[in-house]
Protein backbone atom coordinates (compact mmCIF):
# COMPACT_ATOMS: atom_id res chain seq x y z
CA UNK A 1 -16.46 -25.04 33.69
CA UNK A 2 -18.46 -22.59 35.84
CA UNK A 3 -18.37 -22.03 39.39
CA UNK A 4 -18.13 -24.68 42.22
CA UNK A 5 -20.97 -25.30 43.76
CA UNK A 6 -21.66 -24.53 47.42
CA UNK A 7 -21.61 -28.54 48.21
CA UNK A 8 -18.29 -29.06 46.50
CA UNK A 9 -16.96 -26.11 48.49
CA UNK A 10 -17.80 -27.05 51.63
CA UNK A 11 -16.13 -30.43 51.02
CA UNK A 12 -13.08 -29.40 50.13
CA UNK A 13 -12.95 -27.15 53.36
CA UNK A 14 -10.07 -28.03 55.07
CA UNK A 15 -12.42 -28.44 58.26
CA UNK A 16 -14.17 -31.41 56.46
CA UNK A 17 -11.36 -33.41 55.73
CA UNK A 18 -10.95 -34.61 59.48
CA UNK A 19 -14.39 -35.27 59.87
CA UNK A 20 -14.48 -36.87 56.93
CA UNK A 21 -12.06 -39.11 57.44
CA UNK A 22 -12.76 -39.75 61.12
CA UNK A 23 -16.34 -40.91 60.01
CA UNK A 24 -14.99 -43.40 57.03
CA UNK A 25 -12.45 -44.93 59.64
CA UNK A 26 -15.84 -45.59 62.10
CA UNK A 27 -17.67 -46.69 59.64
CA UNK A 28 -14.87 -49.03 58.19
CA UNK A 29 -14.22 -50.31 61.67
CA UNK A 30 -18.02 -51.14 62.29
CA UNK A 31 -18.00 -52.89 58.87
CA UNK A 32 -15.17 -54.88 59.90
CA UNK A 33 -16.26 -55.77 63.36
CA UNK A 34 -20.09 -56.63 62.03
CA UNK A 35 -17.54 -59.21 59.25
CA UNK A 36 -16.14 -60.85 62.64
CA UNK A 37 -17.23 -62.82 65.03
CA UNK A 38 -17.19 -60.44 67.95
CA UNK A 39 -19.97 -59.80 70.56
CA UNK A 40 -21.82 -56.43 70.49
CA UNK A 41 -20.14 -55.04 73.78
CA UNK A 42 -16.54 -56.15 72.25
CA UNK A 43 -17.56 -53.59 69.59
CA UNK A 44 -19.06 -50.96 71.58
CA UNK A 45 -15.99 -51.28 73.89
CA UNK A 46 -13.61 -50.91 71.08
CA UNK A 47 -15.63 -48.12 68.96
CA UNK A 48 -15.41 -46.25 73.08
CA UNK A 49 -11.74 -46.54 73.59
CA UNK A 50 -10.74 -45.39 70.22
CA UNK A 51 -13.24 -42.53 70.64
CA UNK A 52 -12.07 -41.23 74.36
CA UNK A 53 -8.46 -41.48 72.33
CA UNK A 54 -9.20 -39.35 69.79
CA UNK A 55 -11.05 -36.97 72.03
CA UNK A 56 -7.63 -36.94 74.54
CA UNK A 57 -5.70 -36.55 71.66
CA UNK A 58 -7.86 -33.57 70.43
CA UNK A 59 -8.04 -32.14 73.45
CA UNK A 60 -4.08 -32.50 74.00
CA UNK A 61 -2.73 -31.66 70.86
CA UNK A 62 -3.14 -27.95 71.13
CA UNK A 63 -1.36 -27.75 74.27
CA UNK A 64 1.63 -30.07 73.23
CA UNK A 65 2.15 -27.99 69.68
CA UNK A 66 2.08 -24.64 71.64
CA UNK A 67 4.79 -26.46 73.81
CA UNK A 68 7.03 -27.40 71.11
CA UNK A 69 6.70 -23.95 69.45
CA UNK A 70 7.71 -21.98 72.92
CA UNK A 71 10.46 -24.66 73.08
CA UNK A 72 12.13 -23.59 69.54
CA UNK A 73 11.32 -19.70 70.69
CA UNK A 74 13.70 -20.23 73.71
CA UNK A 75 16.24 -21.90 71.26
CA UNK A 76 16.13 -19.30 68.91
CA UNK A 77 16.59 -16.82 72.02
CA UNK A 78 19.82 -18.76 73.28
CA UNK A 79 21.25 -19.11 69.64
CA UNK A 80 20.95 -15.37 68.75
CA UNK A 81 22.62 -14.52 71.86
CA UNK A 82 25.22 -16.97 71.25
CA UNK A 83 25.66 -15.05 68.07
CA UNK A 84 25.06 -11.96 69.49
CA UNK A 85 28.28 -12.34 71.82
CA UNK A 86 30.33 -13.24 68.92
CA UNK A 87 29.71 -10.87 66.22
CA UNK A 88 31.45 -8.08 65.54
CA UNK A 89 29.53 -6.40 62.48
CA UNK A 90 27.80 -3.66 64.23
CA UNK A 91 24.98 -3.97 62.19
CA UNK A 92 24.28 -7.33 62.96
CA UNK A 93 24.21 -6.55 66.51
CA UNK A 94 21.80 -4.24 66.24
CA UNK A 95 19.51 -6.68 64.55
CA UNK A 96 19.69 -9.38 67.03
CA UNK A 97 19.28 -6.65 69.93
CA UNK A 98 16.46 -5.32 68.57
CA UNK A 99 14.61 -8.78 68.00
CA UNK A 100 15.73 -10.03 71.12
CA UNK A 101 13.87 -7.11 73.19
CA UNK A 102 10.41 -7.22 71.29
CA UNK A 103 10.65 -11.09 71.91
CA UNK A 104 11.30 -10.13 75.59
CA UNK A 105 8.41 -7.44 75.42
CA UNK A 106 6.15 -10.05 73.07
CA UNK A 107 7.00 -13.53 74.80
CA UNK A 108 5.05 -16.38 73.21
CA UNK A 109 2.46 -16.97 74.95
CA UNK A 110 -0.99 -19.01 73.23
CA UNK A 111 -3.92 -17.95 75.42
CA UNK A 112 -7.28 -18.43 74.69
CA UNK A 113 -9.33 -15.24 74.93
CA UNK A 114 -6.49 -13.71 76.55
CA UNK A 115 -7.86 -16.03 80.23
CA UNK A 116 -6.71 -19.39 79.80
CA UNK A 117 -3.22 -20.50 78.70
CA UNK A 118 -2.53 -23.11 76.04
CA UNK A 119 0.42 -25.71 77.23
CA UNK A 120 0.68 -28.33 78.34
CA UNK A 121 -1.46 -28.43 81.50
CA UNK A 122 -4.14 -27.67 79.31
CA UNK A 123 -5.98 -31.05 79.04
CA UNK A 124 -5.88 -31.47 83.15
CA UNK A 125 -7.04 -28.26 83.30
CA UNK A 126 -10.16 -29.53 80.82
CA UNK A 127 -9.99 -33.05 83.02
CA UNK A 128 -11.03 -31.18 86.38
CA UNK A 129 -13.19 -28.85 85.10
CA UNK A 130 -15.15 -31.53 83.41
CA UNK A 131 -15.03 -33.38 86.86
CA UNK A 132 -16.29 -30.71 88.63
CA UNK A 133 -19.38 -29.82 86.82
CA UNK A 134 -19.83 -33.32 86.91
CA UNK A 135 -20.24 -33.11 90.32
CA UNK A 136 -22.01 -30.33 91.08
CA UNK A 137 -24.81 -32.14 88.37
CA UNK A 138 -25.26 -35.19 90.43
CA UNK A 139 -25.39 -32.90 93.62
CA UNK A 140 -27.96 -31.16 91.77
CA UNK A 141 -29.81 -34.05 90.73
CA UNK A 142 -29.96 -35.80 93.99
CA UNK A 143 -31.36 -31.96 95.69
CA UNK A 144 -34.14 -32.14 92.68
CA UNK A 145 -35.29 -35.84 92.54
């Protein structure tokens, strides 16, 4: 077999999967909504609320992972000076010392281009700015129309 070809590369990015799989799940969901006897705006209402979902959960996710990762930093800090305190290889306390300062000099901290920190305020943080472009549009709109 030769090479793979540019269109079976790009599905097999691990990018596409999501997509992928977020379009099939729409597209089963419509199927199985047009099958039952709903009424359009049921639908539309239901295909909405499982959209703004995944887009809160999207937009959240980030935020709570970088959470849970500076959580298990802190517990790694408080179990290696638990250990520190009760080793007595010399050695070993060197180690620990030394990794405990460059996590003190390097704290985790997920920032996105080194302006705007990743936790778990992040998604209110995306909330009001949202909100308040939205209303400086309509103020806009109103001054133009």
């Amino acid at each position: 077999m030769g090479r793979p070809t540019k269109r079976a590369a790009l599905r097999s990015h691990p990018y596409c999967k999501p997509l992928r799989s977020s379009i099939d799940n729409h597209i089963r969901l419509r199927q199985l909504l047009d099958h039952n006897d709903f009424t359009e705006s049921t639908a539309l209402v239901t295909i909405s609320f499982l959209e703004v979902t995944q887009a809160a959960l999207l937009t959240s996710l980030p935020g709570i992972i970088a959470s849970v990762i500076e959580s298990r930093v802190d517990h790694m800090k408080s179990t290696l000076i638990s250990r520190l305190y009760l080793s007595d290889d010399p050695a070993e306390i060197s180690v620990i010392e030394n990794f405990l300062k460059f996590l003190e000099l390097r704290p985790f901290k997920l920032r996105i281009w080194r302006l705007i920190p990743v936790d778990v305020s992040l998604p209110a943080g995306i909330l009001s700015l949202g909100t308040t472009y939205l209303i400086v549009l309509v103020q806009l709109y109103h001054l133009f129309v």
